[in-house]
Each structure stands twice: as C-alpha cells, then as structure tokens.
C-alpha atoms as a PDB file:
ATOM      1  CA  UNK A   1      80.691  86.565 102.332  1.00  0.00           C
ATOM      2  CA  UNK A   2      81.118  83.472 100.440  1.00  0.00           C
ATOM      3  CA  UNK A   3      76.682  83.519  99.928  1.00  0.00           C
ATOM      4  CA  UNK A   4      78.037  87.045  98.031  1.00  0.00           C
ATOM      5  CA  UNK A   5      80.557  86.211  95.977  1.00  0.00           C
ATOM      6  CA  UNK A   6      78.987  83.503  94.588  1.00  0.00           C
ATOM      7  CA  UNK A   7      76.056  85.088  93.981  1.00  0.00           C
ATOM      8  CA  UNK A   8      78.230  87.803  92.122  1.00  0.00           C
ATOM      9  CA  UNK A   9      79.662  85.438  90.055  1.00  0.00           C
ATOM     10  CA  UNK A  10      76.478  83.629  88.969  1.00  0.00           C
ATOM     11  CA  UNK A  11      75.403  87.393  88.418  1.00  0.00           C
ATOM     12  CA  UNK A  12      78.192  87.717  86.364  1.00  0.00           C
ATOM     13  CA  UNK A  13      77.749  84.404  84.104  1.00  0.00           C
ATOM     14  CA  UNK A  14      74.298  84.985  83.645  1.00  0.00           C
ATOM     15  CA  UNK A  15      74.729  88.247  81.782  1.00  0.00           C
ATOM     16  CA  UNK A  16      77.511  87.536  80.127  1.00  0.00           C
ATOM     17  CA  UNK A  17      80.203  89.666  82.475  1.00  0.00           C
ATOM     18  CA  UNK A  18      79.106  93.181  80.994  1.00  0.00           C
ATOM     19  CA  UNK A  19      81.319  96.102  81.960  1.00  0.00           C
ATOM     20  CA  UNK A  20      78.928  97.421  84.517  1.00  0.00           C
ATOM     21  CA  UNK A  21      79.440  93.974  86.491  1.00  0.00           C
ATOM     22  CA  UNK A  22      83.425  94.586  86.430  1.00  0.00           C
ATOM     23  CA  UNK A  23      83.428  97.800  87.554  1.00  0.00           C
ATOM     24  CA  UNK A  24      81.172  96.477  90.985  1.00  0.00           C
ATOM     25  CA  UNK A  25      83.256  93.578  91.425  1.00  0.00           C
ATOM     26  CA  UNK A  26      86.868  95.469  90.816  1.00  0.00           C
ATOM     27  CA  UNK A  27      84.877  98.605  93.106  1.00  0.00           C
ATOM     28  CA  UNK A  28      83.700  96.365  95.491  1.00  0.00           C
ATOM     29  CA  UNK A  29      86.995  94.810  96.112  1.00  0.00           C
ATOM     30  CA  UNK A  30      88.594  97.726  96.682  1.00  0.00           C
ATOM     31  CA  UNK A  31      86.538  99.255  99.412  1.00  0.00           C
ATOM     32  CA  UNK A  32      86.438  95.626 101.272  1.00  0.00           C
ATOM     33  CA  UNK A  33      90.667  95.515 100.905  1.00  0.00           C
ATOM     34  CA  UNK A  34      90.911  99.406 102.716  1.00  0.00           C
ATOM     35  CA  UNK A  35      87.956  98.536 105.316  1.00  0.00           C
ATOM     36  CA  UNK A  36      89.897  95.102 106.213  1.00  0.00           C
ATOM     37  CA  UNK A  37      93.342  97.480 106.034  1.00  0.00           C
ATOM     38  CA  UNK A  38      91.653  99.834 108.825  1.00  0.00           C
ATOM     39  CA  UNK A  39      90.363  97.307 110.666  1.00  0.00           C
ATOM     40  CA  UNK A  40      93.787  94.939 111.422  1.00  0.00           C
ATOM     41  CA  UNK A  41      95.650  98.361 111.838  1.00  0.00           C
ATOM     42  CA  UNK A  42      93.150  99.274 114.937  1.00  0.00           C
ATOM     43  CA  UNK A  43      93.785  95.720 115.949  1.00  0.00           C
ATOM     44  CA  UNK A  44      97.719  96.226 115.524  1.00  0.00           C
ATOM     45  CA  UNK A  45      97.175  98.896 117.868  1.00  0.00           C
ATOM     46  CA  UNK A  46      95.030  98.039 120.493  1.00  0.00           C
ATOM     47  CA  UNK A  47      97.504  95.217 121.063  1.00  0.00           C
ATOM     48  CA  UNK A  48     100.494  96.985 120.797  1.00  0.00           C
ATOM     49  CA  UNK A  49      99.010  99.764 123.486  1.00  0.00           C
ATOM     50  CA  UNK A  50      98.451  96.296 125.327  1.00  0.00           C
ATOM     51  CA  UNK A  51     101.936  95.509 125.615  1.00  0.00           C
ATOM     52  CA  UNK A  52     103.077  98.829 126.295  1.00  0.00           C
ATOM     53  CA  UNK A  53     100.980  98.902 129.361  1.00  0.00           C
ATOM     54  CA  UNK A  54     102.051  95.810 130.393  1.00  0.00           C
ATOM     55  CA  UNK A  55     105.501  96.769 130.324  1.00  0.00           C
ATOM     56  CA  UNK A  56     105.140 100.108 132.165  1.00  0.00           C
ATOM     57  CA  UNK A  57     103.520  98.093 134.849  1.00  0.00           C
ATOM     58  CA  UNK A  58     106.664  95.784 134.983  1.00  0.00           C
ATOM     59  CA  UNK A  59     109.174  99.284 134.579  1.00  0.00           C
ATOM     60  CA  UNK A  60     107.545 100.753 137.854  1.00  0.00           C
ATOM     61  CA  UNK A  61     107.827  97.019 139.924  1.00  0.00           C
ATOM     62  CA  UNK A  62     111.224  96.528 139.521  1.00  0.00           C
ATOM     63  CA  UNK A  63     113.476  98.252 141.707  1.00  0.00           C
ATOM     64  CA  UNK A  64     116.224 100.663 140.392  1.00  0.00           C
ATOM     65  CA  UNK A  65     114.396 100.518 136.775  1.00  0.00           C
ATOM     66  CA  UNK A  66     114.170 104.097 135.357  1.00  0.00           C
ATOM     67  CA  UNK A  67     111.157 105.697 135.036  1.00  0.00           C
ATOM     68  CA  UNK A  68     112.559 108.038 132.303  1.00  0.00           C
ATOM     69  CA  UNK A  69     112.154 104.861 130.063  1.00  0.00           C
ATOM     70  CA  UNK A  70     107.947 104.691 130.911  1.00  0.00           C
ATOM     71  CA  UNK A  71     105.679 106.133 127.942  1.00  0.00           C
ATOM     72  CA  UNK A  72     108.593 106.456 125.731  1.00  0.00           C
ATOM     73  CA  UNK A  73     106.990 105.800 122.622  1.00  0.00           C
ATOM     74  CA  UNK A  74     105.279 109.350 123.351  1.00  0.00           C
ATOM     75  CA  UNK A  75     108.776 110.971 122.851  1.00  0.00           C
ATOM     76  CA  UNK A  76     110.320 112.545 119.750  1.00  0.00           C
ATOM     77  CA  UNK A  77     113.074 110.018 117.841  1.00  0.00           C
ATOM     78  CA  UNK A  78     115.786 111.888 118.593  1.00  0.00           C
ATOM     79  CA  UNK A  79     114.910 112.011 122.324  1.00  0.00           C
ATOM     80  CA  UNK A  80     114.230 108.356 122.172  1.00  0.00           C
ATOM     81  CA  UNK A  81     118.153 107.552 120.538  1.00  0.00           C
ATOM     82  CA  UNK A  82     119.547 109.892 122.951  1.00  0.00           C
ATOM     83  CA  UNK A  83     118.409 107.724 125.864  1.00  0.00           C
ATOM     84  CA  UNK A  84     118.901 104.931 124.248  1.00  0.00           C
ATOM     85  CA  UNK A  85     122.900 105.900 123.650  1.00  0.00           C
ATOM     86  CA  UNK A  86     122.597 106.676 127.114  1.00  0.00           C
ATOM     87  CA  UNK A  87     121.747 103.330 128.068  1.00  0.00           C
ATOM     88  CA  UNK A  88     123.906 101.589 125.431  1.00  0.00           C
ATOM     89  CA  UNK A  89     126.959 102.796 124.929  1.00  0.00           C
ATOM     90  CA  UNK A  90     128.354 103.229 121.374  1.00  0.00           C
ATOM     91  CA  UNK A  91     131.533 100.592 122.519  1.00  0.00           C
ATOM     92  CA  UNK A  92     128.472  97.868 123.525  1.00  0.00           C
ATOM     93  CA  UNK A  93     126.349  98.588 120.328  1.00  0.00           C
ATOM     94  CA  UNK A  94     125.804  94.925 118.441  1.00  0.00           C
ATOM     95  CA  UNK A  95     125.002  96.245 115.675  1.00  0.00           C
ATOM     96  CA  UNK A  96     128.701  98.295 114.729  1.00  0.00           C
ATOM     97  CA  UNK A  97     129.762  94.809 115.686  1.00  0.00           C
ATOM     98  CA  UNK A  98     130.810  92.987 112.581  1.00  0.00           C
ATOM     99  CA  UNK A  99     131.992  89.071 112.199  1.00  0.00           C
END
C-alpha cells in the first residue's frame, strides 16, 4: 500500500499534478475508505454474533435464568423494553435516578 502511494505521488510530481491525477487519487480514496468501512463493519459483527453466542450458552447453564431473554436481539424494540421493564422495575431504574 505504501509501494502505491508513493508511487502515486512520484506520478503526481512528475507531471506536474494535472487534474486527471486528482481525480484518481481523490477517486481512489474514496472507494478504499467504503471497502475498509464494509470490511470492520463485518468484523463488528462477526464478533458481536461471537459474544451473543457466548452468552446464550451461559443463559441456558445457569439455573433459574430465563430463556425468554436467549436470542433477544432478534426481537422488535418494543418487545425488547417490555421485558426489560419486566425485569427492571421503573422504582429500580438508575437512570430516573438523579444526584
């Protein structure tokens, strides 16, 4: 990568930086910033799917743990904040808590 960039730039010196040369550096910029955007978002994922797994596994070995709680990111919001104010009541919320 660096072999490319500095080869661009000698590029770039060498004729003077013509508008043509721009455009491919600005262009070729771009499409590395969205394929590097696409590829730590599938990485963001895969370990987030990771975790989740993890933590269904730990869910179904505990005793008493509710399985109503396993593949809840699957769930719609409002199904999600309904169990959650079922397992949090609005008295033990921190977050109406103030000072």
């Amino acid at each position: 990568m660096l072999v490319l960039a500095l080869g661009a730039l000698a590029t770039g010196v060498s004729t003077g930086f013509p508008v043509w040369w721009q455009t491919t550096v600005y262009t070729s910029a771009g499409l590395t910033s969205v394929v590097m955007l696409f590829l730590l978002q599938h990485t963001t994922n895969r370990a987030n799917h990771a975790i989740l797994i993890k933590l269904d596994e730990l869910v179904r070995a505990t005793t008493g743990a509710r399985t109503e709680f396993l593949d809840l990111e699957d769930h719609q919001v409002h199904e999600q904040e309904a169990l959650h104010d079922r397992l949090i009541p609005a008295d033990d919320d921190p977050e109406d808590r103030s000072g």
